[in-house]
PDB file of N, CA and C in Angstrom:
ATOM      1  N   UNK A   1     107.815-121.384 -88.189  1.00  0.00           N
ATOM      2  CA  UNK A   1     108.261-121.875 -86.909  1.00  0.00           C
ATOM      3  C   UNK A   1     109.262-120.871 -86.335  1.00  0.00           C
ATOM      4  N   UNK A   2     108.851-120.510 -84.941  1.00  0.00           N
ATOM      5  CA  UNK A   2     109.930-120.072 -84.344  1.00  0.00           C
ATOM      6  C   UNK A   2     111.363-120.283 -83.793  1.00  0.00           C
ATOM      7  N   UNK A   3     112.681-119.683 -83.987  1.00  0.00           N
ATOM      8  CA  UNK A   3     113.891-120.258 -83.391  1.00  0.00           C
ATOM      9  C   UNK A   3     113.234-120.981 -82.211  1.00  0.00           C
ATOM     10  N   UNK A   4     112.651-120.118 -81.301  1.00  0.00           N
ATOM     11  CA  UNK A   4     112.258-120.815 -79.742  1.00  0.00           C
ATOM     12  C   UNK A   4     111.868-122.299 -79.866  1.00  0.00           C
ATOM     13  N   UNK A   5     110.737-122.255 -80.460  1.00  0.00           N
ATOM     14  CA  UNK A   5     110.613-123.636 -80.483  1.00  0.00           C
ATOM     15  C   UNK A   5     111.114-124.683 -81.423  1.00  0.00           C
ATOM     16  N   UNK A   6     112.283-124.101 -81.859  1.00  0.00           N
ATOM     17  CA  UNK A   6     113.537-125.149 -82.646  1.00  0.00           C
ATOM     18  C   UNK A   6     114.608-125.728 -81.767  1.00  0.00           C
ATOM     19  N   UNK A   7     114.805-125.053 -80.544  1.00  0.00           N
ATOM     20  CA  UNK A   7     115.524-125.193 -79.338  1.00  0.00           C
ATOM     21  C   UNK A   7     115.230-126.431 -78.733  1.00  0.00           C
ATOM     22  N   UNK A   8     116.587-126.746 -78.594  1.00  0.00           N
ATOM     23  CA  UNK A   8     116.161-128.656 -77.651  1.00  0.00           C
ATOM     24  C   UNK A   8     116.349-129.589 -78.657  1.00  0.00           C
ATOM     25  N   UNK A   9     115.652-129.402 -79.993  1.00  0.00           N
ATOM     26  CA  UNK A   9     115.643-130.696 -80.683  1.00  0.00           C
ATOM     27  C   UNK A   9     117.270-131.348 -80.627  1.00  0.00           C
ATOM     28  N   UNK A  10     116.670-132.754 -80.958  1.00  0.00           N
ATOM     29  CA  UNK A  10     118.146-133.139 -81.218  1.00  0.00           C
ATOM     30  C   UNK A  10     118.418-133.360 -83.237  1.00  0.00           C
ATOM     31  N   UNK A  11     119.339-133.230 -83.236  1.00  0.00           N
ATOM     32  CA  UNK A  11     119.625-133.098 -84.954  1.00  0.00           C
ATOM     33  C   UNK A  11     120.350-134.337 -85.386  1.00  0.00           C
ATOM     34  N   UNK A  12     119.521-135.036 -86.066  1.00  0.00           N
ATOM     35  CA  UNK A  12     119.975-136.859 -86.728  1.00  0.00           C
ATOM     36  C   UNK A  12     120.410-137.165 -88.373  1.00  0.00           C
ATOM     37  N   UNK A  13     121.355-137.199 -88.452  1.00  0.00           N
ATOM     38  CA  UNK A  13     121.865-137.588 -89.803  1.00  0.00           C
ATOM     39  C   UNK A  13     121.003-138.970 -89.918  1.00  0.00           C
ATOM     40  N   UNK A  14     119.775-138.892 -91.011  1.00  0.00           N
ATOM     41  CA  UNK A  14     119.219-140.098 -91.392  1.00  0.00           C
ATOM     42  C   UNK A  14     120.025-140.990 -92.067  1.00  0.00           C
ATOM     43  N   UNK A  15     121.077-140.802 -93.058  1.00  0.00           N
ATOM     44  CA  UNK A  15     121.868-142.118 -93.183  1.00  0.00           C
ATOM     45  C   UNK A  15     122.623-142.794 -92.753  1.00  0.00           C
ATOM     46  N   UNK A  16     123.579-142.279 -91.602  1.00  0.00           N
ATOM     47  CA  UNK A  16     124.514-142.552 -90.597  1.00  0.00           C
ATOM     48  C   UNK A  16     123.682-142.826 -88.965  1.00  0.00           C
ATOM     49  N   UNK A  17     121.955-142.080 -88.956  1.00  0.00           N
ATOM     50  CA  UNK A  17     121.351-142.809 -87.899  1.00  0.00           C
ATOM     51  C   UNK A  17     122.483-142.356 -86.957  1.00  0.00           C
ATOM     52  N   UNK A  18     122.600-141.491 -86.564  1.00  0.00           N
ATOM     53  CA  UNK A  18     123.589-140.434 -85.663  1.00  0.00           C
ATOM     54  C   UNK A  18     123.271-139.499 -85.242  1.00  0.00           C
ATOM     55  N   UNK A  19     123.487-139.153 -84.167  1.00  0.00           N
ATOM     56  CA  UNK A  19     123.003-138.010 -83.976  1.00  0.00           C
ATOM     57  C   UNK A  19     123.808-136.436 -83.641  1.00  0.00           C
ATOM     58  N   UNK A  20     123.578-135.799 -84.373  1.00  0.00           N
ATOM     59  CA  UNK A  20     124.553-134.637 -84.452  1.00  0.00           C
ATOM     60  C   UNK A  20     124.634-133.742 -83.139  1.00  0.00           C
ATOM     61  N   UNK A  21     123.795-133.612 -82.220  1.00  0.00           N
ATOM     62  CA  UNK A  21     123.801-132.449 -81.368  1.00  0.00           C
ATOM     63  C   UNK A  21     122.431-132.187 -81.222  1.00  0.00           C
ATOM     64  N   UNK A  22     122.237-131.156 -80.531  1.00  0.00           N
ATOM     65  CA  UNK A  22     120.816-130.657 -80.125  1.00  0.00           C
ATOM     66  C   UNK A  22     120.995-128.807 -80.182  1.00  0.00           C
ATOM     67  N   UNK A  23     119.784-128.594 -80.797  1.00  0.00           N
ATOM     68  CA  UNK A  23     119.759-127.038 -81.327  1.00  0.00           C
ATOM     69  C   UNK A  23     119.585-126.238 -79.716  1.00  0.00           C
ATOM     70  N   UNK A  24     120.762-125.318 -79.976  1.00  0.00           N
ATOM     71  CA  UNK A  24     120.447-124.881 -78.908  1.00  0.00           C
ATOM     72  C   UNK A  24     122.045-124.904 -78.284  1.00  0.00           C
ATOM     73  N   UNK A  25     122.643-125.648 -78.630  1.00  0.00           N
ATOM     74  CA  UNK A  25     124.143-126.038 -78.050  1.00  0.00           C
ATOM     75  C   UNK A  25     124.552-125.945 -79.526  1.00  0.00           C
ATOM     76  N   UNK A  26     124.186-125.324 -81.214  1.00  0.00           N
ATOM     77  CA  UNK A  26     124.682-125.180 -81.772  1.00  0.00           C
ATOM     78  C   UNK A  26     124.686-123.750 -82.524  1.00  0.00           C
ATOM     79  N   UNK A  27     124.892-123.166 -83.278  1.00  0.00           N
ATOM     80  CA  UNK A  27     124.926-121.944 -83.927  1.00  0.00           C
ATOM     81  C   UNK A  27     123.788-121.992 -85.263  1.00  0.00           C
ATOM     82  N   UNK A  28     123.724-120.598 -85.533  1.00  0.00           N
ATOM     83  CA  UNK A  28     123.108-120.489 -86.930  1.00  0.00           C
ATOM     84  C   UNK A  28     124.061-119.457 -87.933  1.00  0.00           C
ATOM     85  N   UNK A  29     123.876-119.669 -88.850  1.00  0.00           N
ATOM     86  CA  UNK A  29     124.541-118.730 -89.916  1.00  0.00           C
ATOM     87  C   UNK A  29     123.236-118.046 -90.678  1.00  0.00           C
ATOM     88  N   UNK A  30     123.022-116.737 -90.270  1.00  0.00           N
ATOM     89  CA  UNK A  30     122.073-116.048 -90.760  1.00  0.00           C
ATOM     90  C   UNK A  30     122.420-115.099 -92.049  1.00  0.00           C
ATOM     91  N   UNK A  31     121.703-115.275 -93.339  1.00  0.00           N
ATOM     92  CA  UNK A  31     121.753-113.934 -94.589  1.00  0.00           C
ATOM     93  C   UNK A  31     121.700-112.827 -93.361  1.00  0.00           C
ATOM     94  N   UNK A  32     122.342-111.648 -93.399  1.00  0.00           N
ATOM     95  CA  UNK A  32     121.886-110.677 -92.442  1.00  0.00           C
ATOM     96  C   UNK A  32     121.108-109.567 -93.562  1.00  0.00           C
ATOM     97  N   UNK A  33     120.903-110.010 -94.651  1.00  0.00           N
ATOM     98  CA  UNK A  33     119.947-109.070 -96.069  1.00  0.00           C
ATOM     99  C   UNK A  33     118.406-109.654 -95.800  1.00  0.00           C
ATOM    100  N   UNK A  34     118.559-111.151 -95.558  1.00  0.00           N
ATOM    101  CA  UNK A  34     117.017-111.516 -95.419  1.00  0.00           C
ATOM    102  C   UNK A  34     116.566-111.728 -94.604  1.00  0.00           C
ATOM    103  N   UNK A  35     117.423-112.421 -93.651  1.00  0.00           N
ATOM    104  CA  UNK A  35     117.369-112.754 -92.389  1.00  0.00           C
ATOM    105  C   UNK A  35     116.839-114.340 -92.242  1.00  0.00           C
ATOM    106  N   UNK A  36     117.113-114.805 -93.575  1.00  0.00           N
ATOM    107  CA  UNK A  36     117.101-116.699 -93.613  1.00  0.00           C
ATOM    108  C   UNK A  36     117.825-117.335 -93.137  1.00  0.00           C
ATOM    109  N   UNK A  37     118.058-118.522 -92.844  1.00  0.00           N
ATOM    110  CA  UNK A  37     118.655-119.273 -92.079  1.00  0.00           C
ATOM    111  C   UNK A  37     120.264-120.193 -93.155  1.00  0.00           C
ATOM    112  N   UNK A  38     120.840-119.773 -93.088  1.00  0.00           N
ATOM    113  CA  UNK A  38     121.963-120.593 -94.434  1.00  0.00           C
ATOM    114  C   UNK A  38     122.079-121.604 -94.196  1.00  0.00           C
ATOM    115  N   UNK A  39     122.458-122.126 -92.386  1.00  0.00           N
ATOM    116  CA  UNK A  39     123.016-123.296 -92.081  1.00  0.00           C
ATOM    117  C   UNK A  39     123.772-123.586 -90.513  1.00  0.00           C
ATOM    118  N   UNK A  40     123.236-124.074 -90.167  1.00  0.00           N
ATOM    119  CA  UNK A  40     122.942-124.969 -89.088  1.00  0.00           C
ATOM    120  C   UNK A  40     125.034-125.134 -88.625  1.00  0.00           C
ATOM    121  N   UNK A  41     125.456-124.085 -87.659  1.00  0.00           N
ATOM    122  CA  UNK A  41     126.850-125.458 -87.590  1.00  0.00           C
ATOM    123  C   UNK A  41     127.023-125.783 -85.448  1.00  0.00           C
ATOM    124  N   UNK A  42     127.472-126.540 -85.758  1.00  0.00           N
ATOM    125  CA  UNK A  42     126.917-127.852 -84.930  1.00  0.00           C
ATOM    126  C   UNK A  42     129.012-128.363 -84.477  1.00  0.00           C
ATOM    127  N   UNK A  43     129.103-127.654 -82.970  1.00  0.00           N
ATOM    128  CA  UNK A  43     130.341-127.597 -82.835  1.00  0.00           C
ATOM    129  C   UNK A  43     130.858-129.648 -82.608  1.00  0.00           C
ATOM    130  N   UNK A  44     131.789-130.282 -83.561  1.00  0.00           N
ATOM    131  CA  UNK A  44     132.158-131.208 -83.128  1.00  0.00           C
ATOM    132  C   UNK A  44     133.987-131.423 -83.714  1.00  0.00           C
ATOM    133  N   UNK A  45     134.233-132.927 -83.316  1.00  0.00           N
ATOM    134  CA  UNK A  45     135.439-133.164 -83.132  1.00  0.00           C
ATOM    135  C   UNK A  45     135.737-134.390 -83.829  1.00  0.00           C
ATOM    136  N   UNK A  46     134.203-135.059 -84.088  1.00  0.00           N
ATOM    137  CA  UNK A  46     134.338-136.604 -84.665  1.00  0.00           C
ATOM    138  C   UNK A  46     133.872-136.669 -86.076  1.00  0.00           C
ATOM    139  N   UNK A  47     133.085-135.384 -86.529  1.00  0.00           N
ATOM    140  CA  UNK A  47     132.265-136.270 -87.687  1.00  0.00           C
ATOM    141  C   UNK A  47     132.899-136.397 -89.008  1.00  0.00           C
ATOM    142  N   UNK A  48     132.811-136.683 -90.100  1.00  0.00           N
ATOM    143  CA  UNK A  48     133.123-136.539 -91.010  1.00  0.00           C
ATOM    144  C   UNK A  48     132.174-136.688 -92.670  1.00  0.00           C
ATOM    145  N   UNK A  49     132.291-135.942 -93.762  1.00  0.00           N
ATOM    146  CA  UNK A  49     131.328-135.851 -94.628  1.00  0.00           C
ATOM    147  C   UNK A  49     130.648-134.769 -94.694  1.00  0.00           C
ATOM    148  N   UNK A  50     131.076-133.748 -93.753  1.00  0.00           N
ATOM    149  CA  UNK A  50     130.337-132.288 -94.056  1.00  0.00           C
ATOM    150  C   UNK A  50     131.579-131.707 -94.422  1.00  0.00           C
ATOM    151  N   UNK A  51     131.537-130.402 -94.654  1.00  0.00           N
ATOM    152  CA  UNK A  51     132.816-129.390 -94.613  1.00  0.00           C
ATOM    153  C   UNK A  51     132.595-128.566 -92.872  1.00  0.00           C
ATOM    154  N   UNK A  52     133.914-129.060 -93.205  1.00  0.00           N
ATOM    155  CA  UNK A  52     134.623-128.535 -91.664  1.00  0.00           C
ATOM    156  C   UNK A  52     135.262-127.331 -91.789  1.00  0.00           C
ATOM    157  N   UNK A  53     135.178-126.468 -90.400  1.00  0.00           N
ATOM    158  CA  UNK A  53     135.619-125.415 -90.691  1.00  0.00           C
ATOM    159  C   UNK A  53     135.732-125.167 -88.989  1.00  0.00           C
ATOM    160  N   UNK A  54     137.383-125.632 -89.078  1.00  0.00           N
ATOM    161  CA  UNK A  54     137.560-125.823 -87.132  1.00  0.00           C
ATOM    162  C   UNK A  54     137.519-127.031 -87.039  1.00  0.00           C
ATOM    163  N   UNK A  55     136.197-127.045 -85.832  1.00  0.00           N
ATOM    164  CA  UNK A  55     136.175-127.762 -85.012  1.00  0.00           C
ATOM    165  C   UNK A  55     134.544-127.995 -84.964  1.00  0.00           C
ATOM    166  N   UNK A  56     134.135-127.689 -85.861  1.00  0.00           N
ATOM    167  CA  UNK A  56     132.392-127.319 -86.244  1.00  0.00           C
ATOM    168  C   UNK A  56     132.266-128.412 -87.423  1.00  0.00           C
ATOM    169  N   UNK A  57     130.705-128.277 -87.697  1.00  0.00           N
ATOM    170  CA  UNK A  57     130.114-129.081 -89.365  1.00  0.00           C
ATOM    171  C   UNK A  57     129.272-127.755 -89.187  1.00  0.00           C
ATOM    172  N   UNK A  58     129.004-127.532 -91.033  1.00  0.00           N
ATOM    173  CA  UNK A  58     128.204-126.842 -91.604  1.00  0.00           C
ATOM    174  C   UNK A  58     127.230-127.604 -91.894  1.00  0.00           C
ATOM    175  N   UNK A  59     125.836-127.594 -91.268  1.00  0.00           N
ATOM    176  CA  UNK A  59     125.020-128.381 -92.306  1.00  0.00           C
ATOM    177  C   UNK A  59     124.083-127.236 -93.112  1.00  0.00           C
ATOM    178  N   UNK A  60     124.253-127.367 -94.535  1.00  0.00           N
ATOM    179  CA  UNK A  60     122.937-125.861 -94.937  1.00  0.00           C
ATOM    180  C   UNK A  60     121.937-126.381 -94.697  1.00  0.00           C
ATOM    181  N   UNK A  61     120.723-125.274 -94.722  1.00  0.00           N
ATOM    182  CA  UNK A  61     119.479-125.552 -94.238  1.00  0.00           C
ATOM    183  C   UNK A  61     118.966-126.881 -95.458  1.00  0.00           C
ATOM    184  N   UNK A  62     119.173-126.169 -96.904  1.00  0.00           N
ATOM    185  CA  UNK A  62     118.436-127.345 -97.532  1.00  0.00           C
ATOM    186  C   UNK A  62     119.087-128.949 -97.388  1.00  0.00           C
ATOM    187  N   UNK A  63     119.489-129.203 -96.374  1.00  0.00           N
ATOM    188  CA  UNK A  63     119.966-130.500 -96.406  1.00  0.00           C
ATOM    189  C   UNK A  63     118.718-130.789 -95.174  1.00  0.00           C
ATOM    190  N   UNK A  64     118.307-129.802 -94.598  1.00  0.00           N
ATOM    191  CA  UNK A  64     117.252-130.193 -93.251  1.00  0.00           C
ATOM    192  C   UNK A  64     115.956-131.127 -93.943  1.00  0.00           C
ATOM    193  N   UNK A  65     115.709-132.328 -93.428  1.00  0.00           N
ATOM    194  CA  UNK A  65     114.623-132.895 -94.446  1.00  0.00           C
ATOM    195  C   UNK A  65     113.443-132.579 -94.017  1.00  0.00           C
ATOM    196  N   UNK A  66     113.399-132.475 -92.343  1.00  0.00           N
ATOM    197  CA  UNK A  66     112.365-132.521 -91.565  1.00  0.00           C
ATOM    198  C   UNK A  66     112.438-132.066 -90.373  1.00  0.00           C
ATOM    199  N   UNK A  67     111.799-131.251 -89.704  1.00  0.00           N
ATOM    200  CA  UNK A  67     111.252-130.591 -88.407  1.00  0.00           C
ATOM    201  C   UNK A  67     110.147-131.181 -87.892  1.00  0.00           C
ATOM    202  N   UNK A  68     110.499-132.190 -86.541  1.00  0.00           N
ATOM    203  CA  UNK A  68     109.781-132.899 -85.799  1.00  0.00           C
ATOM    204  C   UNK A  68     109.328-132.487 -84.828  1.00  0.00           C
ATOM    205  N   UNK A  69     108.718-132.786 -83.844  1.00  0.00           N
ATOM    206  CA  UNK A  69     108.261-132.439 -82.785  1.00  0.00           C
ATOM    207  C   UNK A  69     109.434-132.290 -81.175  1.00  0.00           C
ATOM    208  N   UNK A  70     110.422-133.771 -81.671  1.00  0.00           N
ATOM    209  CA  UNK A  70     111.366-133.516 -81.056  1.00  0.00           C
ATOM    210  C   UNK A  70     113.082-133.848 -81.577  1.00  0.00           C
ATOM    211  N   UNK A  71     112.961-133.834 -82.969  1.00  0.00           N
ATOM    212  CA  UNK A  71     114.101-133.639 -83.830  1.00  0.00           C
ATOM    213  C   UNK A  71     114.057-133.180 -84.983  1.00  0.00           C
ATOM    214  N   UNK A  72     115.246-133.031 -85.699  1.00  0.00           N
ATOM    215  CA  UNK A  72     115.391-132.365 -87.236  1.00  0.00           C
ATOM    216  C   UNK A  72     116.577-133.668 -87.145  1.00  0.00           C
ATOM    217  N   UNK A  73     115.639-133.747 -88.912  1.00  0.00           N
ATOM    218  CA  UNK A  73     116.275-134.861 -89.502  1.00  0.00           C
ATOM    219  C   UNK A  73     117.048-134.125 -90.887  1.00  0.00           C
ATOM    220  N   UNK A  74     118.792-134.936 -90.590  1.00  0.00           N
ATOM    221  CA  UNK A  74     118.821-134.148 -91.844  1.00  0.00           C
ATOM    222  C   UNK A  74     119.735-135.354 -93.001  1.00  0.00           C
ATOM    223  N   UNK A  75     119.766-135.036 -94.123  1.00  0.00           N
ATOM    224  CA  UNK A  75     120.267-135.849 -94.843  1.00  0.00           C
ATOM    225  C   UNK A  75     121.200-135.093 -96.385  1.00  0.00           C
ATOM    226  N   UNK A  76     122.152-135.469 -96.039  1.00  0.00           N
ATOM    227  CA  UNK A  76     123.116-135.072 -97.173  1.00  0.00           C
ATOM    228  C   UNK A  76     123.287-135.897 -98.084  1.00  0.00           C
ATOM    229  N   UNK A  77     123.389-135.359 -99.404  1.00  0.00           N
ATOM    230  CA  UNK A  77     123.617-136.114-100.552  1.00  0.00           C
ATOM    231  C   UNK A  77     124.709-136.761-100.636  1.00  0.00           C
ATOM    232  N   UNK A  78     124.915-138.003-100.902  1.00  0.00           N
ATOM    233  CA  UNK A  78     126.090-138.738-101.305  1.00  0.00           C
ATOM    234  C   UNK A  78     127.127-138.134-101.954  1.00  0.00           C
ATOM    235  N   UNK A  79     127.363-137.367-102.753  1.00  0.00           N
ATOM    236  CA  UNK A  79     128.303-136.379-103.753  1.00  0.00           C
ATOM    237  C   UNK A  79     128.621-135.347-102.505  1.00  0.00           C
ATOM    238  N   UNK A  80     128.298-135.259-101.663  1.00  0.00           N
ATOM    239  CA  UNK A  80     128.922-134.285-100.266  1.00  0.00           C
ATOM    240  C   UNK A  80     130.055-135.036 -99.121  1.00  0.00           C
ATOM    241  N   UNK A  81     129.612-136.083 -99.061  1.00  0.00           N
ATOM    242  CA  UNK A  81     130.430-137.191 -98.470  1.00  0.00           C
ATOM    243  C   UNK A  81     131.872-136.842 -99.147  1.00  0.00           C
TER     244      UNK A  81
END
């Protein structure tokens, strides 16, 4: 899948049923060796249960469960909370 058409989605914490933001109004953290994707951060002010850093959440990619048509669902392990 292309960044392009990762753009727009909106991004939903499946256990909190929340919704984080929409790609596109958030950043990526790229390996610049492989050029993989590390993690998703997603500028906010309210959330809590990720690691913060600012005024941002980090979510890493392997927490992404699913790439939808018009969201990414993501879900963090309880021991991250």
């Amino acid at each position: 899948m292309r960044l392009s058409e990762m753009s727009g989605k909106e991004i939903v914490d499946v256990k909190r049923a929340e919704r984080l933001g929409v790609l596109g109004h958030t950043d990526l953290e790229i390996n610049e060796n492989t050029g993989e994707i590390r993690s998703l951060i997603i500028p906010s002010l309210k959330w809590f249960g990720f690691k913060k850093e600012g005024n941002e959440i980090r979510v890493p990619w392997n927490h992404i469960k699913k790439i939808g048509t018009d969201m990414i669902i993501i879900d963090i392990p309880d021991d991250d909370e």
